[in-house]
Every structure is written in structure tokens, then in C-alpha cells.
PDB file of N, CA and C in Angstrom:
ATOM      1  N   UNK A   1      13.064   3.971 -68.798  1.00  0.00           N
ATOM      2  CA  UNK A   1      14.238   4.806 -68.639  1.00  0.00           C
ATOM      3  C   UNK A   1      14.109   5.595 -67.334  1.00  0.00           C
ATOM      4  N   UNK A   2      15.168   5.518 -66.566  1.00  0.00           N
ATOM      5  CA  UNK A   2      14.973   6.430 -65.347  1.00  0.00           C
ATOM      6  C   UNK A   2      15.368   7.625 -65.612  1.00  0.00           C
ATOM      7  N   UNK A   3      14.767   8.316 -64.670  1.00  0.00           N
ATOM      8  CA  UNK A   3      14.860   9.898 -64.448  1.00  0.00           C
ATOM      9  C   UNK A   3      16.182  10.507 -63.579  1.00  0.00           C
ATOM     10  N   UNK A   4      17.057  10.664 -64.128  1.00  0.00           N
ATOM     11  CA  UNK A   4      18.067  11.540 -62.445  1.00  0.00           C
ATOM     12  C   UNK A   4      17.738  12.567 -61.911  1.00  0.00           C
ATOM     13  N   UNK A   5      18.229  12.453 -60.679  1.00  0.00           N
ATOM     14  CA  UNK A   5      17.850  13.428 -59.748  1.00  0.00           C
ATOM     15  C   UNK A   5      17.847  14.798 -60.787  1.00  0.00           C
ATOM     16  N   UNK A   6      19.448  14.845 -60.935  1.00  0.00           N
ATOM     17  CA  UNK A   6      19.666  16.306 -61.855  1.00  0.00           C
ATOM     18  C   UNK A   6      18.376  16.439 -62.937  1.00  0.00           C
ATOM     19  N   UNK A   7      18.017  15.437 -63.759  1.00  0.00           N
ATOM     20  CA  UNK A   7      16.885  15.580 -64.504  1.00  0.00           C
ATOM     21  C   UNK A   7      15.537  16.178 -64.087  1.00  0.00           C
ATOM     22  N   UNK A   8      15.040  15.594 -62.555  1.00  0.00           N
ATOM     23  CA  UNK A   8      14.131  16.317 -62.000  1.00  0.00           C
ATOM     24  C   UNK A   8      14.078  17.448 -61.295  1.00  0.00           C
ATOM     25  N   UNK A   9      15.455  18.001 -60.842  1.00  0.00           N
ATOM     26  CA  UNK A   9      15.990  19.429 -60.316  1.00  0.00           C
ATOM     27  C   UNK A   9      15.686  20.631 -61.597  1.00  0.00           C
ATOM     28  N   UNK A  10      16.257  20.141 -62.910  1.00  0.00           N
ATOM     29  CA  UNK A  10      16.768  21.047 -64.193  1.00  0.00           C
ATOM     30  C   UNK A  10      14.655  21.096 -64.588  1.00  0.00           C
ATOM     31  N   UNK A  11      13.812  20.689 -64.497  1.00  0.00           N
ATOM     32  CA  UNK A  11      12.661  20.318 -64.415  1.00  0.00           C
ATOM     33  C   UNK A  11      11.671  21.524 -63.643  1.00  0.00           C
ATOM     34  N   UNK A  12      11.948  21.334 -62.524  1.00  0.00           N
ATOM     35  CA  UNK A  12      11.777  21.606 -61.328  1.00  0.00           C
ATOM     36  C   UNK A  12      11.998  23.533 -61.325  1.00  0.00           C
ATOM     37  N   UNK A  13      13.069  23.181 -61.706  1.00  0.00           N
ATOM     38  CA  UNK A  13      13.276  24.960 -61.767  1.00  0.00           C
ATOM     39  C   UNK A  13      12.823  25.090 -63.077  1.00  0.00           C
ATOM     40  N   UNK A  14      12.694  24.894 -63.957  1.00  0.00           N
ATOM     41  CA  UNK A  14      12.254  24.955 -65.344  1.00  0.00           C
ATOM     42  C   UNK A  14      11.066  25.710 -65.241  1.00  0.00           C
ATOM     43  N   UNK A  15      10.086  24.658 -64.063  1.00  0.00           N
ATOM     44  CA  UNK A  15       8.515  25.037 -63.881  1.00  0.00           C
ATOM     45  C   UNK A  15       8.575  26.559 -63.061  1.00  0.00           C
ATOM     46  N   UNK A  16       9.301  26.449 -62.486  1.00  0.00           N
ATOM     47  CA  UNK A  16       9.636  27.737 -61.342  1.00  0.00           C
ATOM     48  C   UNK A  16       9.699  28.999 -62.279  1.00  0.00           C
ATOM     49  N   UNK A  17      10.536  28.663 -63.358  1.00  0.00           N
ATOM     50  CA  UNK A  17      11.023  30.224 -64.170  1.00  0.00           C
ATOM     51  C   UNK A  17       9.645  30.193 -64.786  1.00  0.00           C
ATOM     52  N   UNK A  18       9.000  29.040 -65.706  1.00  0.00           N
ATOM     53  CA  UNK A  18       7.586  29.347 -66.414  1.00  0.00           C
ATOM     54  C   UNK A  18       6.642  29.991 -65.285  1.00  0.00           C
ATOM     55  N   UNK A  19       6.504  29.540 -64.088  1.00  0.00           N
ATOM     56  CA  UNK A  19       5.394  29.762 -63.092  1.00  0.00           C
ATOM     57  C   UNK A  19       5.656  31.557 -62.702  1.00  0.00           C
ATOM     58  N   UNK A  20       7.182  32.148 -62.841  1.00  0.00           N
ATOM     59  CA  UNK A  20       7.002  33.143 -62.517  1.00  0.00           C
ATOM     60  C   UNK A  20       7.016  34.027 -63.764  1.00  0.00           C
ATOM     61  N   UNK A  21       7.216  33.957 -64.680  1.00  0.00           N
ATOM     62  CA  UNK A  21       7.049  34.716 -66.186  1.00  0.00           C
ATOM     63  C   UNK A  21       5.525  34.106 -66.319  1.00  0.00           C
ATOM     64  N   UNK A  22       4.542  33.822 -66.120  1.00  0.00           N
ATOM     65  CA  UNK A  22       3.253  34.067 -66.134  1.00  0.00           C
ATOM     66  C   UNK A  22       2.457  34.915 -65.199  1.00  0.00           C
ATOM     67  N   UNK A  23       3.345  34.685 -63.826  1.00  0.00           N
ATOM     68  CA  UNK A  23       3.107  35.958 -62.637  1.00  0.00           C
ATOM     69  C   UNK A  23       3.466  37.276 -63.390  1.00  0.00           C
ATOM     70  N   UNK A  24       4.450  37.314 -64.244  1.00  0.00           N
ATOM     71  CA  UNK A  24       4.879  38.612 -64.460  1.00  0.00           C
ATOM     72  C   UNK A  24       3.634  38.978 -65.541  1.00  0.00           C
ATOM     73  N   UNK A  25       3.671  38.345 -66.720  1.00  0.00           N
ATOM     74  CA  UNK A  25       2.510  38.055 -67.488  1.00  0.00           C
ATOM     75  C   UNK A  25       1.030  39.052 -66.797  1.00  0.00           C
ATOM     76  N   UNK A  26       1.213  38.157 -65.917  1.00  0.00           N
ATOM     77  CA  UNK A  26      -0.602  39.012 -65.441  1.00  0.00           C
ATOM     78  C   UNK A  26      -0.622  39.639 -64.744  1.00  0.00           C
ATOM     79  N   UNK A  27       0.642  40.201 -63.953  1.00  0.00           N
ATOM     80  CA  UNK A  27       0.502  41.711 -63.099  1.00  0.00           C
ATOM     81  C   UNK A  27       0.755  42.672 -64.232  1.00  0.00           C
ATOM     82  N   UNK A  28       1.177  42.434 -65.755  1.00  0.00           N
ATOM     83  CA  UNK A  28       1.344  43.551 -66.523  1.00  0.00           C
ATOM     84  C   UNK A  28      -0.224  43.489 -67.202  1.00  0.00           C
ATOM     85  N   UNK A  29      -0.632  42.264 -67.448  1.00  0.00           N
ATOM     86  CA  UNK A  29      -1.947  42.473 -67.929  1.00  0.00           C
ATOM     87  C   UNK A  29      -3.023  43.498 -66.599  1.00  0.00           C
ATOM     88  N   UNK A  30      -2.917  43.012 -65.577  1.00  0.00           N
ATOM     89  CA  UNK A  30      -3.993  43.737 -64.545  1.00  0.00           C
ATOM     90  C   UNK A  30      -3.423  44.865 -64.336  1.00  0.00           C
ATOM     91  N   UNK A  31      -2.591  45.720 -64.677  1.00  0.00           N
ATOM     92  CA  UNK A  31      -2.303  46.574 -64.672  1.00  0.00           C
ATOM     93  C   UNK A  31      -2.664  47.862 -65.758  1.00  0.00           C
ATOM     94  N   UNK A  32      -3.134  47.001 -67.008  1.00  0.00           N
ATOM     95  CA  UNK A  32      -3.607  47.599 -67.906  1.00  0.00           C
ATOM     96  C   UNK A  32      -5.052  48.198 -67.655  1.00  0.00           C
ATOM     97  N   UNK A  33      -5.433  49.517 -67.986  1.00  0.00           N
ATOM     98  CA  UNK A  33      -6.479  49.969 -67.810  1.00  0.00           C
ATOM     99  C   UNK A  33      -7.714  48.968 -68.275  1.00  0.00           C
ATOM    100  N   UNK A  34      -9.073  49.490 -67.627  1.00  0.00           N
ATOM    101  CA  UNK A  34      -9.809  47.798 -68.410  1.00  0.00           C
ATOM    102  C   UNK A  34      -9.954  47.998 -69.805  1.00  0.00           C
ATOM    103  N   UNK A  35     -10.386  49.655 -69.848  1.00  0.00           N
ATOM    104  CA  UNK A  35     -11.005  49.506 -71.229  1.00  0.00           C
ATOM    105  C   UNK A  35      -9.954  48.331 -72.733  1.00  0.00           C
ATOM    106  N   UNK A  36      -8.484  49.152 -72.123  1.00  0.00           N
ATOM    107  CA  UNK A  36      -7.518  48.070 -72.481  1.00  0.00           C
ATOM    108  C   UNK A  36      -7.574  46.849 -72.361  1.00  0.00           C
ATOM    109  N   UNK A  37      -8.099  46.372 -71.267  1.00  0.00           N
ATOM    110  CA  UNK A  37      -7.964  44.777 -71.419  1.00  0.00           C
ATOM    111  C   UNK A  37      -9.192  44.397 -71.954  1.00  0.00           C
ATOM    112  N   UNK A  38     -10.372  44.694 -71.905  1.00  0.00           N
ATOM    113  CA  UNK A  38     -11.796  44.567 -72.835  1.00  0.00           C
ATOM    114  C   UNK A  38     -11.041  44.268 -74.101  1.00  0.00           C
ATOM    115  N   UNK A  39     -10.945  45.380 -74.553  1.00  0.00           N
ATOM    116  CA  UNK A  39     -10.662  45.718 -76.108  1.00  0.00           C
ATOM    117  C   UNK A  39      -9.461  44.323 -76.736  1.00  0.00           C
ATOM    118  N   UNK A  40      -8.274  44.430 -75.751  1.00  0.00           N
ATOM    119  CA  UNK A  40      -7.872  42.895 -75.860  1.00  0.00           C
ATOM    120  C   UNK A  40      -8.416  41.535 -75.936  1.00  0.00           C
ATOM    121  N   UNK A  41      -8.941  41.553 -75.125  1.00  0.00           N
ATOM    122  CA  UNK A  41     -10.030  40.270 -75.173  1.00  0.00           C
ATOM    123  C   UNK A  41     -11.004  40.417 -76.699  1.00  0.00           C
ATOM    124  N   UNK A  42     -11.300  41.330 -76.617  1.00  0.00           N
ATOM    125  CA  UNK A  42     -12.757  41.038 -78.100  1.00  0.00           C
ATOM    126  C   UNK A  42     -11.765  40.859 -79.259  1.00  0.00           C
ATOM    127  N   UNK A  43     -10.783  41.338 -79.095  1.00  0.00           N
ATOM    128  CA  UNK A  43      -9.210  40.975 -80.494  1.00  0.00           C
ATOM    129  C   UNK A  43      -9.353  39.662 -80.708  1.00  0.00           C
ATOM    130  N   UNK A  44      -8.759  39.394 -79.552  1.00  0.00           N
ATOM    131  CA  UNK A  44      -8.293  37.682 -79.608  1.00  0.00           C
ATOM    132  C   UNK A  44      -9.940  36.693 -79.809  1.00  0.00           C
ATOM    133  N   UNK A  45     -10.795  36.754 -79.160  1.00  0.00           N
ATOM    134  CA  UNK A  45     -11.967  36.096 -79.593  1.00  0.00           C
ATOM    135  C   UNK A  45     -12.561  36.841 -80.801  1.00  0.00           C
ATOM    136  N   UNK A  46     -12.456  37.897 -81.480  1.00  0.00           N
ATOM    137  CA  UNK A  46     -12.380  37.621 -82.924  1.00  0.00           C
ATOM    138  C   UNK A  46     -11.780  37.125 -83.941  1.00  0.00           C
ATOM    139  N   UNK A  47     -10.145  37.360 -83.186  1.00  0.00           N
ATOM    140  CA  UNK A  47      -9.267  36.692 -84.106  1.00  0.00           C
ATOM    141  C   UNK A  47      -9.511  35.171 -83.988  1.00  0.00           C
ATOM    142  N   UNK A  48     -10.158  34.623 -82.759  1.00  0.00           N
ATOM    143  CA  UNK A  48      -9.881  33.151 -82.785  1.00  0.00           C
ATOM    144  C   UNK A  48     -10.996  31.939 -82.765  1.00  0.00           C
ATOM    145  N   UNK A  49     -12.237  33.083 -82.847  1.00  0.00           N
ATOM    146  CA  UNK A  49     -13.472  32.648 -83.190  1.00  0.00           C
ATOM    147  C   UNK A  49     -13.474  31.264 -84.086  1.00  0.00           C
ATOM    148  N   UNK A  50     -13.596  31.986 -84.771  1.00  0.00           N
ATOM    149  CA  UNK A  50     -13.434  30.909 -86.529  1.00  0.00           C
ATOM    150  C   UNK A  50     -12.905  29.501 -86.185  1.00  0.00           C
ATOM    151  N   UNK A  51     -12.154  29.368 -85.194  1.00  0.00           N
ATOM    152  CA  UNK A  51     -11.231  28.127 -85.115  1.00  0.00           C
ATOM    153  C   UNK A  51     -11.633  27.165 -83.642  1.00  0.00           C
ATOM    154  N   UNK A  52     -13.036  27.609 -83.030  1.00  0.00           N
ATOM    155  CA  UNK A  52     -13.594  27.058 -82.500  1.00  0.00           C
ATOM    156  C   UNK A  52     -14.372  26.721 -82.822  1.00  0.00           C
ATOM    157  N   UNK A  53     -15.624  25.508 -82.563  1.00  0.00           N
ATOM    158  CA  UNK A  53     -17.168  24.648 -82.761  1.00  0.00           C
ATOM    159  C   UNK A  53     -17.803  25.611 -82.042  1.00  0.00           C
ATOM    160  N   UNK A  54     -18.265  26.737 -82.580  1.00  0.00           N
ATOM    161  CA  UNK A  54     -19.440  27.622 -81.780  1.00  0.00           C
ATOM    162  C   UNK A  54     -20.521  26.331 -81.608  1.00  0.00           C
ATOM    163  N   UNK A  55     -20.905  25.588 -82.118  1.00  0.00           N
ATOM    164  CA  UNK A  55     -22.181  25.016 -81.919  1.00  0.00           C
ATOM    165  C   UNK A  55     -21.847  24.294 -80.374  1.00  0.00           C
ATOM    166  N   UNK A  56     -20.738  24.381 -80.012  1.00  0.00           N
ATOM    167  CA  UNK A  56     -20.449  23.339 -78.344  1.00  0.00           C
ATOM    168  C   UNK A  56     -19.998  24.348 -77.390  1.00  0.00           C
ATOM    169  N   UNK A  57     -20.476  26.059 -78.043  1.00  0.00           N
ATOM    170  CA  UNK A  57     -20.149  26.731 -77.186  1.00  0.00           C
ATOM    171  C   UNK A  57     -21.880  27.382 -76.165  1.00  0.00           C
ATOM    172  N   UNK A  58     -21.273  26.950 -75.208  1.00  0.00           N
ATOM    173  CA  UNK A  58     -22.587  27.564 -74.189  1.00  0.00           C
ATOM    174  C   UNK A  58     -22.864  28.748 -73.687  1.00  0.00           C
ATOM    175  N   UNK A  59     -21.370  29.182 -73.851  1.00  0.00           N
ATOM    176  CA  UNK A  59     -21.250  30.614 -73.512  1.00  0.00           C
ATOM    177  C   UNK A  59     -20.550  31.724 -74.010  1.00  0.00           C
ATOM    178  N   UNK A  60     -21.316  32.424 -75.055  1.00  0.00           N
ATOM    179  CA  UNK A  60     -20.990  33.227 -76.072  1.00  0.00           C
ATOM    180  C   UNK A  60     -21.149  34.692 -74.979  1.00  0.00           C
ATOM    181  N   UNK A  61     -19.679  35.110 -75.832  1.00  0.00           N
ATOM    182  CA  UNK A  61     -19.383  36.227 -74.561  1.00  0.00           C
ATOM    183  C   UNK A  61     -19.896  37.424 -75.060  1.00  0.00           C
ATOM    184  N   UNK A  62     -20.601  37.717 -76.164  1.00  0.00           N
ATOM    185  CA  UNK A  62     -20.887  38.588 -76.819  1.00  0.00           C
ATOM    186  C   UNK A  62     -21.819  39.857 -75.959  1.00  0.00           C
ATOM    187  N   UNK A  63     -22.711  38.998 -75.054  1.00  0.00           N
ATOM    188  CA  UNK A  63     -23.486  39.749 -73.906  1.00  0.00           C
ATOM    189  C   UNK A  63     -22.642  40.603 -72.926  1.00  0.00           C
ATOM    190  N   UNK A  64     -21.478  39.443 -72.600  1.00  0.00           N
ATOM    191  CA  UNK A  64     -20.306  40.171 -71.473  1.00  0.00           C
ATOM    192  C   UNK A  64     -20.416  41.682 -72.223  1.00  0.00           C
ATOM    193  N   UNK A  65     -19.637  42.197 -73.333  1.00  0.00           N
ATOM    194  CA  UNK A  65     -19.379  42.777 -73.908  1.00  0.00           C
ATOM    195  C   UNK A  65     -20.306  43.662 -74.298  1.00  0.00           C
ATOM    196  N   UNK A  66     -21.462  43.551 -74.739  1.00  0.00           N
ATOM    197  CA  UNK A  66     -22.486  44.678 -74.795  1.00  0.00           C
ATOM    198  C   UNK A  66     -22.650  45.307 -74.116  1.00  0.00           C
ATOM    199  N   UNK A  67     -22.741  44.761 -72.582  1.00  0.00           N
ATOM    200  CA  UNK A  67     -22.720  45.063 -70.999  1.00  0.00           C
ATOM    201  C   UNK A  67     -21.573  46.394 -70.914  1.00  0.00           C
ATOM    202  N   UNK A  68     -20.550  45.853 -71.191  1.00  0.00           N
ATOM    203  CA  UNK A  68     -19.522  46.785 -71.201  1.00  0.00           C
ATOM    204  C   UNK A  68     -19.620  47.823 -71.855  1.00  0.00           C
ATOM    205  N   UNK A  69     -19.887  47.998 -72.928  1.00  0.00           N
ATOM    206  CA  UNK A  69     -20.163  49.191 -74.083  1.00  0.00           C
ATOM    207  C   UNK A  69     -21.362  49.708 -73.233  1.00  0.00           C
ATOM    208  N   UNK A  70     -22.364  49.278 -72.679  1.00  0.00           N
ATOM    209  CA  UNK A  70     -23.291  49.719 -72.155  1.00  0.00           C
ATOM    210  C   UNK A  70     -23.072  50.626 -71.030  1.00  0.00           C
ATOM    211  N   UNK A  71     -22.044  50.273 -70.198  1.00  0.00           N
ATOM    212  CA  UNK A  71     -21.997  50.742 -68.818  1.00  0.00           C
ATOM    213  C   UNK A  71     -20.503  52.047 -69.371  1.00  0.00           C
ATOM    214  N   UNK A  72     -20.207  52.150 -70.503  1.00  0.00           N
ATOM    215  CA  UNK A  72     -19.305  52.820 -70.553  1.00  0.00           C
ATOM    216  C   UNK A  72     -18.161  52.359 -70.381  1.00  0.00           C
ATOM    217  N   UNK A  73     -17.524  51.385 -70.097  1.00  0.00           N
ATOM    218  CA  UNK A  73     -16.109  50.796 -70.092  1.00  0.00           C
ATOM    219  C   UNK A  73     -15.568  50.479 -70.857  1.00  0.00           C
ATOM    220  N   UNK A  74     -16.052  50.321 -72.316  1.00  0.00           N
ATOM    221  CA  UNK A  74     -15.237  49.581 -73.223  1.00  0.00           C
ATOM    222  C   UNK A  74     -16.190  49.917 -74.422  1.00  0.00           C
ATOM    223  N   UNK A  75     -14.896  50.869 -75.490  1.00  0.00           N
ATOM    224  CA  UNK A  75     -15.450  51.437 -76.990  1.00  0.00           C
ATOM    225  C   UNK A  75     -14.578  50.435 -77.851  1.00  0.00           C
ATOM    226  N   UNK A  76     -15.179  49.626 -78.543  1.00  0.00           N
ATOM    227  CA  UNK A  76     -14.401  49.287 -79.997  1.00  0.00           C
ATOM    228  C   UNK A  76     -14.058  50.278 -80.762  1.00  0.00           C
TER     229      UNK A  76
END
């Protein structure tokens, strides 16, 4: 089945609007204080732990994170 032009234009900008609502995405995330974005991060890899093969994981971020509590940047 071919593609029309219009098909690859409507496409095309499609990627454009996703590519810039992820720009927007992460200038609101880097904008967040860190301790905020720490504390985000250990959410979501607790919440999403469980549903990965820890055994094929090489790099358990759990150290990142001690580090942090350590140096003062980030209280659970």
C-alpha cells in the first residue's frame, strides 16, 4: 500500500508536536528543584521495580541514592 504525500506531511508534523511536548516535558521536569526530582525518581523505581528481572539488572540505583541522602540532597 502506498503512502501519500499528505500521509507523510500529517506524520511529519505529528512527530514535530510529540518532539515538542517532550521538550516541554523536561524543561518543567529540570526546573523542578532536585530534591524534587530525586524523590520522583525513587517513586517511580519503587513503583516499577517489581515489574522488572532485577536478576539482568547491572545497575541497581540504590547507591545513586544513598549518595544523595548522604550529601544532603534528597530526604524520603
Amino acid at each position: 500500500m502506498a503512502v501519500s504525500d499528505r500521509d507523510r506531511e500529517y506524520m511529519r508534523r505529528l512527530g514535530e508536536l510529540k518532539a515538542e511536548s517532550h521538550r516541554e516535558a523536561q524543561e518543567r521536569h529540570l526546573a523542578l528543584p532536585i530534591e524534587e526530582r530525586l524523590r520522583r525518581s525513587w517513586e517511580l523505581y519503587l513503583r516499577f521495580r517489581s515489574t522488572v528481572d532485577q536478576s539482568a539488572r547491572e545497575d541497581d540505583p540504590s547507591p545513586f541514592y544513598d549518595r544523595a541522602r548522604a550529601l544532603g540532597l534528597y530526604r524520603p
